[in-house]
PDB file of N, CA and C in Angstrom:
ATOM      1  N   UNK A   1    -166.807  95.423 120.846  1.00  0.00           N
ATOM      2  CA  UNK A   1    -165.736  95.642 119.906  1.00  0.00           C
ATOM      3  C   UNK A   1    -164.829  94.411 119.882  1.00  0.00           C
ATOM      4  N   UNK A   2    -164.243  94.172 118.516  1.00  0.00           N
ATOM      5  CA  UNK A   2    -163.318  93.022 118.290  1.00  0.00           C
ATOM      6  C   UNK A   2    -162.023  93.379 118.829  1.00  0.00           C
ATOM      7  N   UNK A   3    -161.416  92.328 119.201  1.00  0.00           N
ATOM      8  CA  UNK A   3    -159.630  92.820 119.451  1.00  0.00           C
ATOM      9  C   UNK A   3    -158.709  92.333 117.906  1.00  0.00           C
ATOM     10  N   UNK A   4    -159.867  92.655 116.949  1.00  0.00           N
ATOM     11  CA  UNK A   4    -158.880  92.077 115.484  1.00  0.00           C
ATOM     12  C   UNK A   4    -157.725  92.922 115.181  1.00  0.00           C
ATOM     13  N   UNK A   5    -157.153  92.550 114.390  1.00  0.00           N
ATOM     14  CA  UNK A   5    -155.765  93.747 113.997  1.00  0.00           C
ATOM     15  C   UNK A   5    -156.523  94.450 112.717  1.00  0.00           C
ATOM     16  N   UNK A   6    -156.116  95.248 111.990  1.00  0.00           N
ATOM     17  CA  UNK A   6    -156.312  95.963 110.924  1.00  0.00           C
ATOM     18  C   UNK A   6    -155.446  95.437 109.584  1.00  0.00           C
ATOM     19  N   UNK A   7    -156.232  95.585 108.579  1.00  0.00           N
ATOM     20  CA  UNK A   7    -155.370  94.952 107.155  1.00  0.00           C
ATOM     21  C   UNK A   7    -154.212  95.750 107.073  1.00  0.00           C
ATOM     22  N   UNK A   8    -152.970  94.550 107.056  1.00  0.00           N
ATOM     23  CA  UNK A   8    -151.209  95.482 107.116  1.00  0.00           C
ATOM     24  C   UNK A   8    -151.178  95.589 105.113  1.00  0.00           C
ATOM     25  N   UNK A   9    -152.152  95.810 104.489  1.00  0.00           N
ATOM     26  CA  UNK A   9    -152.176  96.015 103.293  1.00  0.00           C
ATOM     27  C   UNK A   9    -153.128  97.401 102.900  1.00  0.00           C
ATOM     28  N   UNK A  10    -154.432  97.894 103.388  1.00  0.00           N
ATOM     29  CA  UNK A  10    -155.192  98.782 103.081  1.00  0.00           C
ATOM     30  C   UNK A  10    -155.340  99.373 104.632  1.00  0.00           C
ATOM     31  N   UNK A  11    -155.288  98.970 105.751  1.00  0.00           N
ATOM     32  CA  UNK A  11    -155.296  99.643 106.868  1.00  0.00           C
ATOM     33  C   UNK A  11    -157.238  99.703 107.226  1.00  0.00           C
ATOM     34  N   UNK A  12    -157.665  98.502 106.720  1.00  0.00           N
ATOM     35  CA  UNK A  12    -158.987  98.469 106.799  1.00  0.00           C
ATOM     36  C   UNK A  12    -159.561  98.122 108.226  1.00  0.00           C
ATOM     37  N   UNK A  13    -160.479  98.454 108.856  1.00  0.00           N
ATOM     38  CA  UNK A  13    -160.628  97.672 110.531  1.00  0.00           C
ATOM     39  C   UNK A  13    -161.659  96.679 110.075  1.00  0.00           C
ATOM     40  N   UNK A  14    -162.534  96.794 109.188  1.00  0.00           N
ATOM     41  CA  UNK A  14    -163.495  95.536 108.839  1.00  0.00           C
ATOM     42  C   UNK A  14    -163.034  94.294 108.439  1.00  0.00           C
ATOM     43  N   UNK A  15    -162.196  93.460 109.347  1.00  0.00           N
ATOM     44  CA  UNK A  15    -161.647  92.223 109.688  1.00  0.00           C
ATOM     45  C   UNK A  15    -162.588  90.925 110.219  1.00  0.00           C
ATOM     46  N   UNK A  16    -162.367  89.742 109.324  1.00  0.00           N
ATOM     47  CA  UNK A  16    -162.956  88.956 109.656  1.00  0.00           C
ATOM     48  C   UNK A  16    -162.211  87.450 110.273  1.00  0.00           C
ATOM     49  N   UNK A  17    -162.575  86.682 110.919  1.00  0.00           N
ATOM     50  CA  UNK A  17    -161.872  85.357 110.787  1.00  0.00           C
ATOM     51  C   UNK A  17    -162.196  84.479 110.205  1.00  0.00           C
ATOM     52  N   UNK A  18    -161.505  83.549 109.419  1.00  0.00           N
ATOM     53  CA  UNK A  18    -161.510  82.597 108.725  1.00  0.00           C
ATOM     54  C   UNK A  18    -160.714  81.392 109.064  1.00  0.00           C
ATOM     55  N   UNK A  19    -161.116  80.503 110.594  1.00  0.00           N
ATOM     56  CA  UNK A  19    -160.033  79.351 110.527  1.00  0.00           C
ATOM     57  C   UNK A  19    -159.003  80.155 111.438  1.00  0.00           C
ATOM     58  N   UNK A  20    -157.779  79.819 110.742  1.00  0.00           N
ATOM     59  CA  UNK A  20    -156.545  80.019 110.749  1.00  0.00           C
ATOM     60  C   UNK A  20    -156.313  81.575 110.242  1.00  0.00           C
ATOM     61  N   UNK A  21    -157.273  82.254 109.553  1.00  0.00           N
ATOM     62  CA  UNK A  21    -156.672  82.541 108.731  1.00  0.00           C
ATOM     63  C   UNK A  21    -157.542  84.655 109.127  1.00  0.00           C
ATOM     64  N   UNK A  22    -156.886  86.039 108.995  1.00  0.00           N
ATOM     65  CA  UNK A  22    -157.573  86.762 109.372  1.00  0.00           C
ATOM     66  C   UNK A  22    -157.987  87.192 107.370  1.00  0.00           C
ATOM     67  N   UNK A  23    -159.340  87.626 107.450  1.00  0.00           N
ATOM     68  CA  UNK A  23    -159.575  88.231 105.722  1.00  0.00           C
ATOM     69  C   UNK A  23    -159.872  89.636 105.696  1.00  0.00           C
ATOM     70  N   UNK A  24    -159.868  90.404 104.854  1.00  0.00           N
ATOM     71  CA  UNK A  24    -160.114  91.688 104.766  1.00  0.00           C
ATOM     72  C   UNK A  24    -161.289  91.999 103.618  1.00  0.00           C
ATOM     73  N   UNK A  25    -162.615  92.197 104.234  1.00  0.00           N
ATOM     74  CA  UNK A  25    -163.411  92.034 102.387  1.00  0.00           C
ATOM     75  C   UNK A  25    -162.930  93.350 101.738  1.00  0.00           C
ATOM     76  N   UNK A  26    -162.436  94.343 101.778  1.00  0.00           N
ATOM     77  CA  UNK A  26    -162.044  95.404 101.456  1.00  0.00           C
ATOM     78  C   UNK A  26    -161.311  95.152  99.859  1.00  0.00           C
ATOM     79  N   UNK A  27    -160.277  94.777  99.922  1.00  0.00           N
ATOM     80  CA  UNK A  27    -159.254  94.452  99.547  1.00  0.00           C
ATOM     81  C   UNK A  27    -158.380  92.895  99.132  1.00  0.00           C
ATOM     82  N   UNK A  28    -159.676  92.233 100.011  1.00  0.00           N
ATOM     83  CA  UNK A  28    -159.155  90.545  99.707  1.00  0.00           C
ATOM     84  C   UNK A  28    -158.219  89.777 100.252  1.00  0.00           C
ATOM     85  N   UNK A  29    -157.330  91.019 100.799  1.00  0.00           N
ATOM     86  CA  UNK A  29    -155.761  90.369 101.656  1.00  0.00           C
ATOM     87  C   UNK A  29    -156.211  89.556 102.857  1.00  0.00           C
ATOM     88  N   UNK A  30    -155.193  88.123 103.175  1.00  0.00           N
ATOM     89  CA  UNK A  30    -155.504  86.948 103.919  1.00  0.00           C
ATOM     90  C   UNK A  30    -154.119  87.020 104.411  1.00  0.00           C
ATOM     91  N   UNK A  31    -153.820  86.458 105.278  1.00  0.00           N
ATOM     92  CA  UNK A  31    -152.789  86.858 106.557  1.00  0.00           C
ATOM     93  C   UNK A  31    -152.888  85.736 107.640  1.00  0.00           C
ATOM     94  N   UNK A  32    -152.335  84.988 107.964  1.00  0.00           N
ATOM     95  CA  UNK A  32    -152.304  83.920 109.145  1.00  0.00           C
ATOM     96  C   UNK A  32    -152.003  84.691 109.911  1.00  0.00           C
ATOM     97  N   UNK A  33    -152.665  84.297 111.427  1.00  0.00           N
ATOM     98  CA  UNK A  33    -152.652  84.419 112.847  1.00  0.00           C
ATOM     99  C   UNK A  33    -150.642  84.204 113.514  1.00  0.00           C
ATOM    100  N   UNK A  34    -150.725  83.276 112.552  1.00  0.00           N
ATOM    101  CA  UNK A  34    -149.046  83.203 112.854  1.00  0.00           C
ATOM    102  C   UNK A  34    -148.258  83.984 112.521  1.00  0.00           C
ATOM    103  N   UNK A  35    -148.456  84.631 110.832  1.00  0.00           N
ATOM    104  CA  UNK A  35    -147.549  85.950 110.464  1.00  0.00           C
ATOM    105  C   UNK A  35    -147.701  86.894 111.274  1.00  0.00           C
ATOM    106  N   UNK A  36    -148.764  87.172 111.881  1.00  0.00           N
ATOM    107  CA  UNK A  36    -148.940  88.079 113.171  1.00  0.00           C
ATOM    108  C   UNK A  36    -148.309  88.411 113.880  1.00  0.00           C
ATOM    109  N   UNK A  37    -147.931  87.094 114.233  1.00  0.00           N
ATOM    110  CA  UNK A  37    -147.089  87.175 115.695  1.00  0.00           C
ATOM    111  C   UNK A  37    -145.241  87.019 115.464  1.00  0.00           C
ATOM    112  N   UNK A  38    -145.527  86.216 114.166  1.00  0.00           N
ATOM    113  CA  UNK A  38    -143.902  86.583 114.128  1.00  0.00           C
ATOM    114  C   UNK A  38    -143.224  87.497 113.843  1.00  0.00           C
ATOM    115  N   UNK A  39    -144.325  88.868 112.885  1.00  0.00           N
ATOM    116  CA  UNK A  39    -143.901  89.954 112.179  1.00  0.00           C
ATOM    117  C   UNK A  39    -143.833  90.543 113.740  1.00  0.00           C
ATOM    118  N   UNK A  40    -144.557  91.020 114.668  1.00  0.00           N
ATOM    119  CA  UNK A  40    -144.469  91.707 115.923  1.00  0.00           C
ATOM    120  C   UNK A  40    -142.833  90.947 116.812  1.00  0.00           C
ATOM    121  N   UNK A  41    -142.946  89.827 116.666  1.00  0.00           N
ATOM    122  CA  UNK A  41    -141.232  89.421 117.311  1.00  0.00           C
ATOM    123  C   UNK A  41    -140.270  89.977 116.434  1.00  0.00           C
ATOM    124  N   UNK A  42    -140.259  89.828 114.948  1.00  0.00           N
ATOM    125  CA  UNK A  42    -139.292  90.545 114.271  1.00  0.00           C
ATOM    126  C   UNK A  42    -139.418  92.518 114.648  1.00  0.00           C
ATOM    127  N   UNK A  43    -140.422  92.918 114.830  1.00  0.00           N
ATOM    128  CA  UNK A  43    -140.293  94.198 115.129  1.00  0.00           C
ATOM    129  C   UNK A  43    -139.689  94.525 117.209  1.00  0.00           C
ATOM    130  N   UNK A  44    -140.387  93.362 117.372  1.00  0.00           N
ATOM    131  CA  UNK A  44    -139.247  93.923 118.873  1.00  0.00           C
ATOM    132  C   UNK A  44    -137.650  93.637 118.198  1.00  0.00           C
ATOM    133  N   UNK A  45    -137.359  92.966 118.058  1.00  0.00           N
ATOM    134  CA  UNK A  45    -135.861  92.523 117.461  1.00  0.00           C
ATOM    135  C   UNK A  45    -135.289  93.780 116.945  1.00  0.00           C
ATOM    136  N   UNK A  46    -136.187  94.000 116.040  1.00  0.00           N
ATOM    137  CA  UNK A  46    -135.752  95.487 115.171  1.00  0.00           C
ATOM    138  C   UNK A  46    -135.553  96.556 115.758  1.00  0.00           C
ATOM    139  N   UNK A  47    -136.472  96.923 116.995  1.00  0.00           N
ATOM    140  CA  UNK A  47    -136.372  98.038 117.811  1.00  0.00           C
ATOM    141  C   UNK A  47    -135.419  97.979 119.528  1.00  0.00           C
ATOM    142  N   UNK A  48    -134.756  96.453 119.578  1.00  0.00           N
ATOM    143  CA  UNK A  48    -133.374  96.502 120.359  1.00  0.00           C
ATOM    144  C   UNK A  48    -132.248  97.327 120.096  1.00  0.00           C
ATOM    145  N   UNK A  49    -131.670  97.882 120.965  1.00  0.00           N
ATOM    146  CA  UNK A  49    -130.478  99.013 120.931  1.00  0.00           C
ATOM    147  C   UNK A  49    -129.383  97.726 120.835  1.00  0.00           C
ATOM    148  N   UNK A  50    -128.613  98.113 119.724  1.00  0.00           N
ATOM    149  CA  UNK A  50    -127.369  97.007 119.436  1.00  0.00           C
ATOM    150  C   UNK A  50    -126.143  97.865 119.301  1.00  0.00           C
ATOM    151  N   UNK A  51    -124.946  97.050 119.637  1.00  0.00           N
ATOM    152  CA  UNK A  51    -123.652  98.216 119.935  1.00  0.00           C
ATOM    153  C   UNK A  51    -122.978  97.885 118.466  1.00  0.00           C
ATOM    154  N   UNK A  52    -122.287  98.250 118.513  1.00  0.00           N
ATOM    155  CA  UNK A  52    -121.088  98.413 116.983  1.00  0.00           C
ATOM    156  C   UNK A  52    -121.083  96.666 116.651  1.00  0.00           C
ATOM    157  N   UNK A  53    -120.826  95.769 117.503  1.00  0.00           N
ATOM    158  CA  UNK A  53    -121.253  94.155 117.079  1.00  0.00           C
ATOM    159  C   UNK A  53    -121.958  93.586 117.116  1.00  0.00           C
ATOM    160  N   UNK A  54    -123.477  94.048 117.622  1.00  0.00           N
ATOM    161  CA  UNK A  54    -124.397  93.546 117.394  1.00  0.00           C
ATOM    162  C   UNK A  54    -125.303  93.243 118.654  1.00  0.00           C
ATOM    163  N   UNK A  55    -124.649  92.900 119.914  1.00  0.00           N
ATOM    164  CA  UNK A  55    -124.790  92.736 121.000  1.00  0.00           C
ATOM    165  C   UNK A  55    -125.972  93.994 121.225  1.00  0.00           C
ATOM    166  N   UNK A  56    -126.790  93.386 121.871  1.00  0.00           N
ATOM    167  CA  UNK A  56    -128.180  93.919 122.694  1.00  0.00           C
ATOM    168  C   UNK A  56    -127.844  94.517 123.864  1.00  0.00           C
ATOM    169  N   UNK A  57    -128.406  95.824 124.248  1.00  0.00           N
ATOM    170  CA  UNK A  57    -128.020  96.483 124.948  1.00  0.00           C
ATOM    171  C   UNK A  57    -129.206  96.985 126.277  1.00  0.00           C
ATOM    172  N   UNK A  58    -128.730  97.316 127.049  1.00  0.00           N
ATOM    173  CA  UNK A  58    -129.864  97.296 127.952  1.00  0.00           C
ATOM    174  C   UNK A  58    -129.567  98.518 129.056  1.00  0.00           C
ATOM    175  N   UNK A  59    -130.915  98.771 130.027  1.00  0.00           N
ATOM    176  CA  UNK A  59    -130.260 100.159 130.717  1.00  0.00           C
ATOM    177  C   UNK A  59    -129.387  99.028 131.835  1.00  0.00           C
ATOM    178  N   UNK A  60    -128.683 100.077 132.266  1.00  0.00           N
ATOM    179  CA  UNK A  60    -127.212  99.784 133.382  1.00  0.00           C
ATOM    180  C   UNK A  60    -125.698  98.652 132.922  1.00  0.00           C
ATOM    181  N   UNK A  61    -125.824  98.488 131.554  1.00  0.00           N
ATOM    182  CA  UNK A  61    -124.823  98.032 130.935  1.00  0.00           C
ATOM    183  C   UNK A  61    -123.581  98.636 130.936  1.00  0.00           C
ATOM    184  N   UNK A  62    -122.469  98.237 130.643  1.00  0.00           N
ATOM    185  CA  UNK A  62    -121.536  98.563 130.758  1.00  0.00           C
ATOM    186  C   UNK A  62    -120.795  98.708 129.550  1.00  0.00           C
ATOM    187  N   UNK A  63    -120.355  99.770 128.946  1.00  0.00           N
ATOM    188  CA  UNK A  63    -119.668  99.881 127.493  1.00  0.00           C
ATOM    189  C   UNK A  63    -118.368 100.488 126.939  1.00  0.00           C
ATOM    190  N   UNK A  64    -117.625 100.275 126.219  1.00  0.00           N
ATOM    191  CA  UNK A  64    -116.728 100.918 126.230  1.00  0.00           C
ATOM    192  C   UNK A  64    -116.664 101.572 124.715  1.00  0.00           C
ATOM    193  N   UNK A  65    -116.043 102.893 124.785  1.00  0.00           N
ATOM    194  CA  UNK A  65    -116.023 104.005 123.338  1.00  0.00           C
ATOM    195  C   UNK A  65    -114.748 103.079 122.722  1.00  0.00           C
ATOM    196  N   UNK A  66    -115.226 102.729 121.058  1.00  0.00           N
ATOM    197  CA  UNK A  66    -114.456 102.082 119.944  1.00  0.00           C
ATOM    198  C   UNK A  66    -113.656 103.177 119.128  1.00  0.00           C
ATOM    199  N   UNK A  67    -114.018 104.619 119.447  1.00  0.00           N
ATOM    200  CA  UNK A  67    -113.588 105.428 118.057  1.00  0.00           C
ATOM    201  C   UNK A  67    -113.712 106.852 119.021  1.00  0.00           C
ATOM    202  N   UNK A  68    -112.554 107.494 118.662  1.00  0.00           N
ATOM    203  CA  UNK A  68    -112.589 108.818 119.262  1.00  0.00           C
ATOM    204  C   UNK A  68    -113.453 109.880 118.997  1.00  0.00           C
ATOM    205  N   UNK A  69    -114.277 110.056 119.876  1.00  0.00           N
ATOM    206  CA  UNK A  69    -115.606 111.362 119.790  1.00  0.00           C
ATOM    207  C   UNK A  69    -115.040 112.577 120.122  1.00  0.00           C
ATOM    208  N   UNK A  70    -115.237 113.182 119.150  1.00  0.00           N
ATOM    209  CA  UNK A  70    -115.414 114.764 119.463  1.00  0.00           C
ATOM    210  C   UNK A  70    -116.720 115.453 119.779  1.00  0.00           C
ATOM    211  N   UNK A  71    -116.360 115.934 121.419  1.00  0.00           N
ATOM    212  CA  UNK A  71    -117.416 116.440 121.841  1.00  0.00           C
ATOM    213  C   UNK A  71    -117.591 117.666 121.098  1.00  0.00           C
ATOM    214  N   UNK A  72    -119.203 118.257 120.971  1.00  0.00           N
ATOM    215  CA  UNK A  72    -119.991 119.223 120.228  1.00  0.00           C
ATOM    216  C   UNK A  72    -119.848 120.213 121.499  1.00  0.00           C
ATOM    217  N   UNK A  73    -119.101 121.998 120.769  1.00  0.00           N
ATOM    218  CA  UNK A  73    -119.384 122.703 121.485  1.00  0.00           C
ATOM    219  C   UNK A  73    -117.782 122.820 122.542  1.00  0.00           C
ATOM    220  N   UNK A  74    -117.406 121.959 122.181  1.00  0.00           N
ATOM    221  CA  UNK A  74    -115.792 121.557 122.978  1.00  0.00           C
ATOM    222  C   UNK A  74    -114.788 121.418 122.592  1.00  0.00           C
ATOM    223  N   UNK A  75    -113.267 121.436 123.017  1.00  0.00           N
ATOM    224  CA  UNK A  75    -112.618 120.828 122.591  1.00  0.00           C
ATOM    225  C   UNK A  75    -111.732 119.692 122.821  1.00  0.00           C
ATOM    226  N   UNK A  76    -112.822 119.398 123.516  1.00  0.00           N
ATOM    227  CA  UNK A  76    -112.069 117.641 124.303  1.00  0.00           C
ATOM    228  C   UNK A  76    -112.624 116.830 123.316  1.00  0.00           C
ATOM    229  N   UNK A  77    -112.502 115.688 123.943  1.00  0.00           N
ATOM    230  CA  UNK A  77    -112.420 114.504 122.775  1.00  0.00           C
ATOM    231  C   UNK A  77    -112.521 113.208 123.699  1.00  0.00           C
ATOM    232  N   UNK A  78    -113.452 112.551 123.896  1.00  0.00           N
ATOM    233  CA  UNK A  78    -113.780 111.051 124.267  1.00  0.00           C
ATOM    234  C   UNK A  78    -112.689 109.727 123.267  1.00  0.00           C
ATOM    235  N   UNK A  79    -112.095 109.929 123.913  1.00  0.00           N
ATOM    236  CA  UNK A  79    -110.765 108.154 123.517  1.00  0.00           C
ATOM    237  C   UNK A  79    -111.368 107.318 124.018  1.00  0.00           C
ATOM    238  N   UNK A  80    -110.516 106.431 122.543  1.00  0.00           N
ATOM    239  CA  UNK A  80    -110.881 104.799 122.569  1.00  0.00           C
ATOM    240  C   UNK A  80    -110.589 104.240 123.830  1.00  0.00           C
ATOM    241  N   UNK A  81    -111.335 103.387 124.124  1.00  0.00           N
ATOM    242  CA  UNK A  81    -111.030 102.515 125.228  1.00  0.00           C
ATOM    243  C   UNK A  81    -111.715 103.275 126.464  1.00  0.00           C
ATOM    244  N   UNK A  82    -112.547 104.212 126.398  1.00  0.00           N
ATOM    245  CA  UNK A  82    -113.460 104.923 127.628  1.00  0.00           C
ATOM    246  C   UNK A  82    -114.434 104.009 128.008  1.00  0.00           C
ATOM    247  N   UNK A  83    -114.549 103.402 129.153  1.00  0.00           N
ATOM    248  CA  UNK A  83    -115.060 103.119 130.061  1.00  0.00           C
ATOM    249  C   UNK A  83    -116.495 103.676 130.077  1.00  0.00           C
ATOM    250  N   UNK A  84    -117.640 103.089 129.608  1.00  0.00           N
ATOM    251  CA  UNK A  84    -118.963 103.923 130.648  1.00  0.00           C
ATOM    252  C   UNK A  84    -119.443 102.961 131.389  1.00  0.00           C
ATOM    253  N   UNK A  85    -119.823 102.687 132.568  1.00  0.00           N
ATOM    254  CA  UNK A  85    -120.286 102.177 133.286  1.00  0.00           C
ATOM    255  C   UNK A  85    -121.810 101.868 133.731  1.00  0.00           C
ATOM    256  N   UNK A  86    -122.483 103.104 133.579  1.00  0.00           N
ATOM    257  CA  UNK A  86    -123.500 103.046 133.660  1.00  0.00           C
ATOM    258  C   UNK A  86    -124.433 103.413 132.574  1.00  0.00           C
ATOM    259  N   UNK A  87    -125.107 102.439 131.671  1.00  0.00           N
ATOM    260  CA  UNK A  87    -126.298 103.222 130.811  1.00  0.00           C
ATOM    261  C   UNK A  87    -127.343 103.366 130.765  1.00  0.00           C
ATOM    262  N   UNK A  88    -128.271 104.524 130.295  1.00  0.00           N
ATOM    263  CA  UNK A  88    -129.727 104.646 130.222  1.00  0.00           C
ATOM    264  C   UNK A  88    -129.903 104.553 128.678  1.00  0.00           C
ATOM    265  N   UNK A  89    -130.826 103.757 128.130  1.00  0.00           N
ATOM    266  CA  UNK A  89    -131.148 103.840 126.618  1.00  0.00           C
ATOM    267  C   UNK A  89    -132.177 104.846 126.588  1.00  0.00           C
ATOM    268  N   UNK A  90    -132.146 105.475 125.827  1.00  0.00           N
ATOM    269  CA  UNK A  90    -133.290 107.204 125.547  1.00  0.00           C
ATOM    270  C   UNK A  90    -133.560 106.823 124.011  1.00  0.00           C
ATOM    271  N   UNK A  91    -134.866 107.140 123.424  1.00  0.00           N
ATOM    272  CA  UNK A  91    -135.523 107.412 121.885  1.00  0.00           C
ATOM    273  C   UNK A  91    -134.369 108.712 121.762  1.00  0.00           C
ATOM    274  N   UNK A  92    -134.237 108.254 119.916  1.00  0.00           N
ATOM    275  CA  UNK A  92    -134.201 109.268 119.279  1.00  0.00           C
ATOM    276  C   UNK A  92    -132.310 108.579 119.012  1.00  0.00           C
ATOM    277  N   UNK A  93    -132.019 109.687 118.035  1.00  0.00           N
ATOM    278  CA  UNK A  93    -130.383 109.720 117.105  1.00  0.00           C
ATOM    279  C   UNK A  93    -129.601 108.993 117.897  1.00  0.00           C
ATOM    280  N   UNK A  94    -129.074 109.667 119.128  1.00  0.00           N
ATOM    281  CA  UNK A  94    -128.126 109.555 120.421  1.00  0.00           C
ATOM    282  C   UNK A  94    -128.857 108.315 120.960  1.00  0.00           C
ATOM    283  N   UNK A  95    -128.624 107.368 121.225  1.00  0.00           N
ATOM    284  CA  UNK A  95    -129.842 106.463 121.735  1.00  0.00           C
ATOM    285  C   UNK A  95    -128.959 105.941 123.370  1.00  0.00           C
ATOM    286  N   UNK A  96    -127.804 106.465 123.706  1.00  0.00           N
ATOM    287  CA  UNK A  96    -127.573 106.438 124.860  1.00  0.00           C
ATOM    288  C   UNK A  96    -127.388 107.476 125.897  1.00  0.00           C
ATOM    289  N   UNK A  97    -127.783 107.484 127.120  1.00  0.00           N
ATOM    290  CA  UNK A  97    -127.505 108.366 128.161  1.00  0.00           C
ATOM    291  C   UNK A  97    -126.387 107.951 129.283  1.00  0.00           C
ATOM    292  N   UNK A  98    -125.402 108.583 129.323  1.00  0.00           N
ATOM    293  CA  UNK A  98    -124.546 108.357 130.490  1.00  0.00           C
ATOM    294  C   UNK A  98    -123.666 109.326 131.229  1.00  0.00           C
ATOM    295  N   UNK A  99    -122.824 108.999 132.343  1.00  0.00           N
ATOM    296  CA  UNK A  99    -121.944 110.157 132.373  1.00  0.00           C
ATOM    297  C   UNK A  99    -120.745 109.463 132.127  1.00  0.00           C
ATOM    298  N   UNK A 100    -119.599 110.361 132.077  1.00  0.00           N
ATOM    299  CA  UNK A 100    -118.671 110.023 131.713  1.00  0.00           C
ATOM    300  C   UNK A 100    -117.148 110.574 132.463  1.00  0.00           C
ATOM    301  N   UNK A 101    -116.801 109.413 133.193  1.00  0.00           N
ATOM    302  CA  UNK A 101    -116.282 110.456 134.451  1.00  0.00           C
ATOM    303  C   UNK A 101    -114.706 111.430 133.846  1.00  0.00           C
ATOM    304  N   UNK A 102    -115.106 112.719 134.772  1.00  0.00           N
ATOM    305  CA  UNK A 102    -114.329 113.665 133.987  1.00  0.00           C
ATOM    306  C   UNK A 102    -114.637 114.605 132.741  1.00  0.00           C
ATOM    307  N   UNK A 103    -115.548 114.101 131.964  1.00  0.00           N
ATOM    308  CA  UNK A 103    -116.681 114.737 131.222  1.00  0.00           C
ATOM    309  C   UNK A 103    -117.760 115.045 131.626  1.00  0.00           C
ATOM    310  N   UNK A 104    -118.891 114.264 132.529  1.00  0.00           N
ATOM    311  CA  UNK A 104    -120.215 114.598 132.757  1.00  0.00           C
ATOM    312  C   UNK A 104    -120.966 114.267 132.138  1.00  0.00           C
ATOM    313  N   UNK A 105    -122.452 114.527 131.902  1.00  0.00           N
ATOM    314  CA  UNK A 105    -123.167 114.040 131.518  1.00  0.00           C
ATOM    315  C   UNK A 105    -123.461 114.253 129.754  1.00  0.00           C
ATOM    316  N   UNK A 106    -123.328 112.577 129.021  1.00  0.00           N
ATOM    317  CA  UNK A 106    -123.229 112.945 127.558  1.00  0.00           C
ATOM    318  C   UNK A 106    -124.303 112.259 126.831  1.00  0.00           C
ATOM    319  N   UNK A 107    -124.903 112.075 125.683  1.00  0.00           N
ATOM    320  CA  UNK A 107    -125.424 111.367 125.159  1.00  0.00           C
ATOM    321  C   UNK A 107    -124.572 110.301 123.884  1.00  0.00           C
ATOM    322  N   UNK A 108    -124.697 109.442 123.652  1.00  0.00           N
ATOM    323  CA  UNK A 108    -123.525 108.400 122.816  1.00  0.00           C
ATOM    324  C   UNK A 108    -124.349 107.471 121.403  1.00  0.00           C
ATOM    325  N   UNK A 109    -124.524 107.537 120.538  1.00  0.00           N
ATOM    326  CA  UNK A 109    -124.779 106.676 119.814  1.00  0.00           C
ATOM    327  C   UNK A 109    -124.205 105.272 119.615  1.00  0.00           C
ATOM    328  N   UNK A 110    -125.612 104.304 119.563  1.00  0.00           N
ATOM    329  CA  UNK A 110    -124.621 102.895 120.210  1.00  0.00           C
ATOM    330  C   UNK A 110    -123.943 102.238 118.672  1.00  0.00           C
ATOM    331  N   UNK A 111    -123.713 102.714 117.618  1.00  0.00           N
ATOM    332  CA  UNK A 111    -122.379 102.229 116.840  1.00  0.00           C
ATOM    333  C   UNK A 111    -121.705 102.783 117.072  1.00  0.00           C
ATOM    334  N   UNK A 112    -120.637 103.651 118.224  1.00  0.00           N
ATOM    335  CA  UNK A 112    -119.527 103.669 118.459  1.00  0.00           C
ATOM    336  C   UNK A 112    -119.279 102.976 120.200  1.00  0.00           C
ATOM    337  N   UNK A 113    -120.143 102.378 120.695  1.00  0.00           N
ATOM    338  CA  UNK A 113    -119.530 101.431 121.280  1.00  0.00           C
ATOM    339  C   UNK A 113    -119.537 100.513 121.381  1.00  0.00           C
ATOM    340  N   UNK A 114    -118.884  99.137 122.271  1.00  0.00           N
ATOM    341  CA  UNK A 114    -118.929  97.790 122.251  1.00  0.00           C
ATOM    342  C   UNK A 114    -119.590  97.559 123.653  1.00  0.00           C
ATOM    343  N   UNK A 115    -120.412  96.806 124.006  1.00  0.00           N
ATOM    344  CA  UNK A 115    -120.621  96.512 125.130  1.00  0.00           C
ATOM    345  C   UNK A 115    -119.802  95.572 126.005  1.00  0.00           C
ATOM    346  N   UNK A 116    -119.233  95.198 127.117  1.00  0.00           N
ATOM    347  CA  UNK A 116    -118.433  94.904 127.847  1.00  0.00           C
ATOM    348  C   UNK A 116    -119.054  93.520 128.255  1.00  0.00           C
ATOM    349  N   UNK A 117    -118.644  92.526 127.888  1.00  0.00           N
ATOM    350  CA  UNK A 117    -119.145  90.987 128.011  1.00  0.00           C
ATOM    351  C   UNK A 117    -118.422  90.351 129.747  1.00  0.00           C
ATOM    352  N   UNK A 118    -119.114  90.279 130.835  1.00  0.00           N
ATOM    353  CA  UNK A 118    -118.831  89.579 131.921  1.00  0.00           C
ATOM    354  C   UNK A 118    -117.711  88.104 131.799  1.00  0.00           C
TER     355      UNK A 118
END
């Protein structure tokens, strides 16, 4: 078996090489070895957790809440300027895990915070 990629136009696996260059007889679509690899760097890029400015985020970062949350189910309320200390990034809406001392354990979406620059 080949380790070719599949046509990102018809989703064909009957891939050939040409040179430089990958072909699809299916469909005709031609594709450099290089768009390859840069479309896959633009998709890690795309799938980095970024905070309210843009900043890349990572597990055990340190962040602070920009905008007052109202907790679901409660009637407290997470204020600006909260401190989290420790983060886990998790799939899905909420894309952060942390606790929050005095609250416990919450989940946070990272456009409402800033990450904390050393």
């Amino acid at each position: 078996m080949s380790n070719l990629p599949s046509c990102p136009q018809c989703h064909s696996q009957y891939i050939y090489e040409d040179g430089t260059l990958f072909i699809c007889p299916e469909c005709s679509h031609e594709w450099s070895k290089t768009s390859l690899i840069n479309e896959e760097k633009a998709m890690d890029v795309q799938s980095a957790v970024r905070d309210a400015h843009g900043n890349v985020l990572s597990d055990g970062d340190m962040v602070t809440v920009i905008k007052d949350l109202k907790v679901k189910g409660s009637s407290s309320v997470v204020k600006v300027g909260t401190k989290v200390k420790i983060i886990r990034l998790v799939e899905g809406d909420h894309d952060i895990d942390c606790k929050i001392e005095g609250m416990g354990s919450m989940q946070l979406k990272s456009e409402y915070v800033k990450k904390v620059l050393n």
